[in-house]
Protein backbone atom coordinates (compact mmCIF):
# COMPACT_ATOMS: atom_id res chain seq x y z
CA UNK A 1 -2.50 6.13 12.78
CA UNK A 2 0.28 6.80 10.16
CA UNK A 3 -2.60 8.42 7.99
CA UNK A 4 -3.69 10.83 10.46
CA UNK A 5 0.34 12.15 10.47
CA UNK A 6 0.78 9.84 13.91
CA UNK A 7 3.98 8.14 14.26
CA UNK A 8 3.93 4.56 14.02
CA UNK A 9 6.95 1.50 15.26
CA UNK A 10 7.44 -0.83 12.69
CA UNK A 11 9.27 -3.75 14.92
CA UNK A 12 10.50 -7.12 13.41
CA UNK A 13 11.06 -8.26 10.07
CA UNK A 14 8.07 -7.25 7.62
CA UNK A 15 6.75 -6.54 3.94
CA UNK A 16 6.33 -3.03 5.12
CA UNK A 17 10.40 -2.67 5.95
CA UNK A 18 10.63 0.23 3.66
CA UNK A 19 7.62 2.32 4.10
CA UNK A 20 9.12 5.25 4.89
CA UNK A 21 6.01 6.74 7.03
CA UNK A 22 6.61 4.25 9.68
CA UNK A 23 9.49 4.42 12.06
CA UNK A 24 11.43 1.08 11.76
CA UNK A 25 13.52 -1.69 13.14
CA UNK A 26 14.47 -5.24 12.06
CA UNK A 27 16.32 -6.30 15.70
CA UNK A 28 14.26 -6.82 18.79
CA UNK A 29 17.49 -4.90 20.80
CA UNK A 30 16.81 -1.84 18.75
CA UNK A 31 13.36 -1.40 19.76
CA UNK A 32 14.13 0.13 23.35
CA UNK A 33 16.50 2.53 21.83
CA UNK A 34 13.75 3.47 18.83
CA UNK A 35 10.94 4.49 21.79
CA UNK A 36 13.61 5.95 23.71
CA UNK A 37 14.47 8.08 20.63
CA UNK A 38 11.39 8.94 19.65
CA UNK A 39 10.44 9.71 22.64
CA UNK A 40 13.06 12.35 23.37
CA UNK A 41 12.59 14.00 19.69
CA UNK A 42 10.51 16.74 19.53
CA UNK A 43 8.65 16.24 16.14
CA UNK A 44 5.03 17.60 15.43
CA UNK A 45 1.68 16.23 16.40
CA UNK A 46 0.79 15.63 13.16
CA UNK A 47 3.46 14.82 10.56
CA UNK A 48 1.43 16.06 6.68
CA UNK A 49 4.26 13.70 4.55
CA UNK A 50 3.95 10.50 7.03
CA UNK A 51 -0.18 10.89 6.54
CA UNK A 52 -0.05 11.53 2.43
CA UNK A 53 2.77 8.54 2.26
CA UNK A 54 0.06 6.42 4.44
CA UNK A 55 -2.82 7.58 2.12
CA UNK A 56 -1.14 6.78 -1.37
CA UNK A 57 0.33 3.11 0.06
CA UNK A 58 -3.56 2.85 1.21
CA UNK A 59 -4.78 3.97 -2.09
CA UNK A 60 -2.57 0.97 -3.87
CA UNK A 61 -2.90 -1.97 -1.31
CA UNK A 62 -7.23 -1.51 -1.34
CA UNK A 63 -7.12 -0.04 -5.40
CA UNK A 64 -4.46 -1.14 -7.38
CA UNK A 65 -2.86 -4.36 -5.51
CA UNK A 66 -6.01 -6.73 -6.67
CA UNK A 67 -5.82 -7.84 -10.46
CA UNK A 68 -9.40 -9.29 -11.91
CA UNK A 69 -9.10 -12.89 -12.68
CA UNK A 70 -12.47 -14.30 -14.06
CA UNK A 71 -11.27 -17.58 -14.64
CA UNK A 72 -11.98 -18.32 -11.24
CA UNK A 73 -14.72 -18.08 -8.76
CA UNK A 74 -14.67 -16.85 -5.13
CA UNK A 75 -17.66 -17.83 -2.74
CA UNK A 76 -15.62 -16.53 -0.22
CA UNK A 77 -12.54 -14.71 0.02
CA UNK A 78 -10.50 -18.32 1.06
CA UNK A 79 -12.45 -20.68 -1.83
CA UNK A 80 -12.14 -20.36 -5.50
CA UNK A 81 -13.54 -22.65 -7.27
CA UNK A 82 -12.47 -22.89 -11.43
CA UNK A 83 -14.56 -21.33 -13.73
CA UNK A 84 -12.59 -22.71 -16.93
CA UNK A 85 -13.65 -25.91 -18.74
CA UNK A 86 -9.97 -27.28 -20.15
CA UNK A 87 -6.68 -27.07 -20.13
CA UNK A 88 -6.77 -25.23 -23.78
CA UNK A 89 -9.01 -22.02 -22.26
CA UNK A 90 -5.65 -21.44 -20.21
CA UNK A 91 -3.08 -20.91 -23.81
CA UNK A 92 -1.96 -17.60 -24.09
CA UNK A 93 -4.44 -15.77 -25.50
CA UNK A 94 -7.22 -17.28 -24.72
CA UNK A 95 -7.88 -14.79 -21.22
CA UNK A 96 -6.33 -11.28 -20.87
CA UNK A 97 -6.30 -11.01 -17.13
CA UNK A 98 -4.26 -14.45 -17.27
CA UNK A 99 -1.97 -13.28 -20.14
CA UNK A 100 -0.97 -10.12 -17.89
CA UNK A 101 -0.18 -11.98 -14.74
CA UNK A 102 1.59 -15.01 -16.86
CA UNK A 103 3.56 -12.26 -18.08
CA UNK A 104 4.43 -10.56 -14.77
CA UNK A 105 5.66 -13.73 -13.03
CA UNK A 106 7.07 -15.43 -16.25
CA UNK A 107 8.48 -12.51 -18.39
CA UNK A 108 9.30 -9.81 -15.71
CA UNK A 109 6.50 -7.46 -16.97
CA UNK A 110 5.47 -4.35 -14.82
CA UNK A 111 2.80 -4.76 -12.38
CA UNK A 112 2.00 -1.40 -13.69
CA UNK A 113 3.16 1.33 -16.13
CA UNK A 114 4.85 4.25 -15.47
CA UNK A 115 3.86 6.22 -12.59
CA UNK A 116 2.37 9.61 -14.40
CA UNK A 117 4.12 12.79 -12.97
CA UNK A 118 2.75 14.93 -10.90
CA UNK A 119 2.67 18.87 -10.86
CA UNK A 120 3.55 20.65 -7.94
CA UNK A 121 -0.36 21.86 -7.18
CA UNK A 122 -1.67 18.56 -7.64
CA UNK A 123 1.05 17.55 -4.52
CA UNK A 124 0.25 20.73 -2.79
CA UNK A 125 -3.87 19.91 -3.34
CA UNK A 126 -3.30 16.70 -1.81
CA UNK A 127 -1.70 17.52 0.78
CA UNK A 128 -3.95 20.43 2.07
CA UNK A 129 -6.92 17.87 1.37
CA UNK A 130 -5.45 15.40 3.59
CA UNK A 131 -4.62 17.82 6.19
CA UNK A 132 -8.46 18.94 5.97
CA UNK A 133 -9.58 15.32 6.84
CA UNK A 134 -6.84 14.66 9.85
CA UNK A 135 -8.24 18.29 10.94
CA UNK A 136 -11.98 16.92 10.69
CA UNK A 137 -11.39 13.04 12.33
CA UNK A 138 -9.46 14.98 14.77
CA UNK A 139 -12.58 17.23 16.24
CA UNK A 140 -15.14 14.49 15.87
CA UNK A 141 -12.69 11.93 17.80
């Protein structure tokens, strides 16, 4: 819903805590008075910034959140099963994909590099785009 611009409660304690295209609270007294206050603000049908903020985290969790790790074999998303004969084809070195996630939970490395910037008509694209599919999901539903 937050990607079609629709305000959404984020209630309890949660990974997604600082997503700022939800509307949030940690304490289960606070929820009443969220609805309450949301419910009494006039705000738009359809928010553009809470849908592109809901398309980019989208965009990372499916695209960029998932690292390639060979090494190991997945029949099914809960069983991996080692692809690696010995304990020497785990030395640094020896695999890339392991050398970059060794080095992100043992060194501190980014995850990624530096976010690129981003022009003021690429922002202004993207956000017309998205508005053109909330526009089109929103006839056909």
């Amino acid at each position: 819903m937050a990607a079609m611009g629709k305000r959404v409660v984020r209630a309890g304690r949660s990974w997604l805590a600082y997503c700022d295209f939800l509307e949030s609270t940690d304490s289960e007294a606070d929820y009443p008075i969220l609805l309450e206050k949301l419910k009494n603000e006039s705000a738009p049908a359809v928010d553009i910034n809470r849908a592109v903020g809901a398309w980019r985290f989208s965009y990372v969790w499916f695209f960029r959140q998932s690292f390639p790790f060979p090494m190991v074999e997945q029949s099914s998303w809960y069983v991996g099963e080692p692809k690696y004969e010995t304990a020497a084809d785990l030395q640094p070195g020896k695999d890339p994909y392991l050398d970059r996630i060794c080095g992100m939970l043992m060194d501190n490395d980014p995850m990624y590099g530096p976010a690129e910037s981003r022009s003021s008509e690429l922002e202004t694209l993207e956000s017309r785009e998205i508005g053109k599919r909330i526009a089109f999901m929103t006839q056909c539903g």
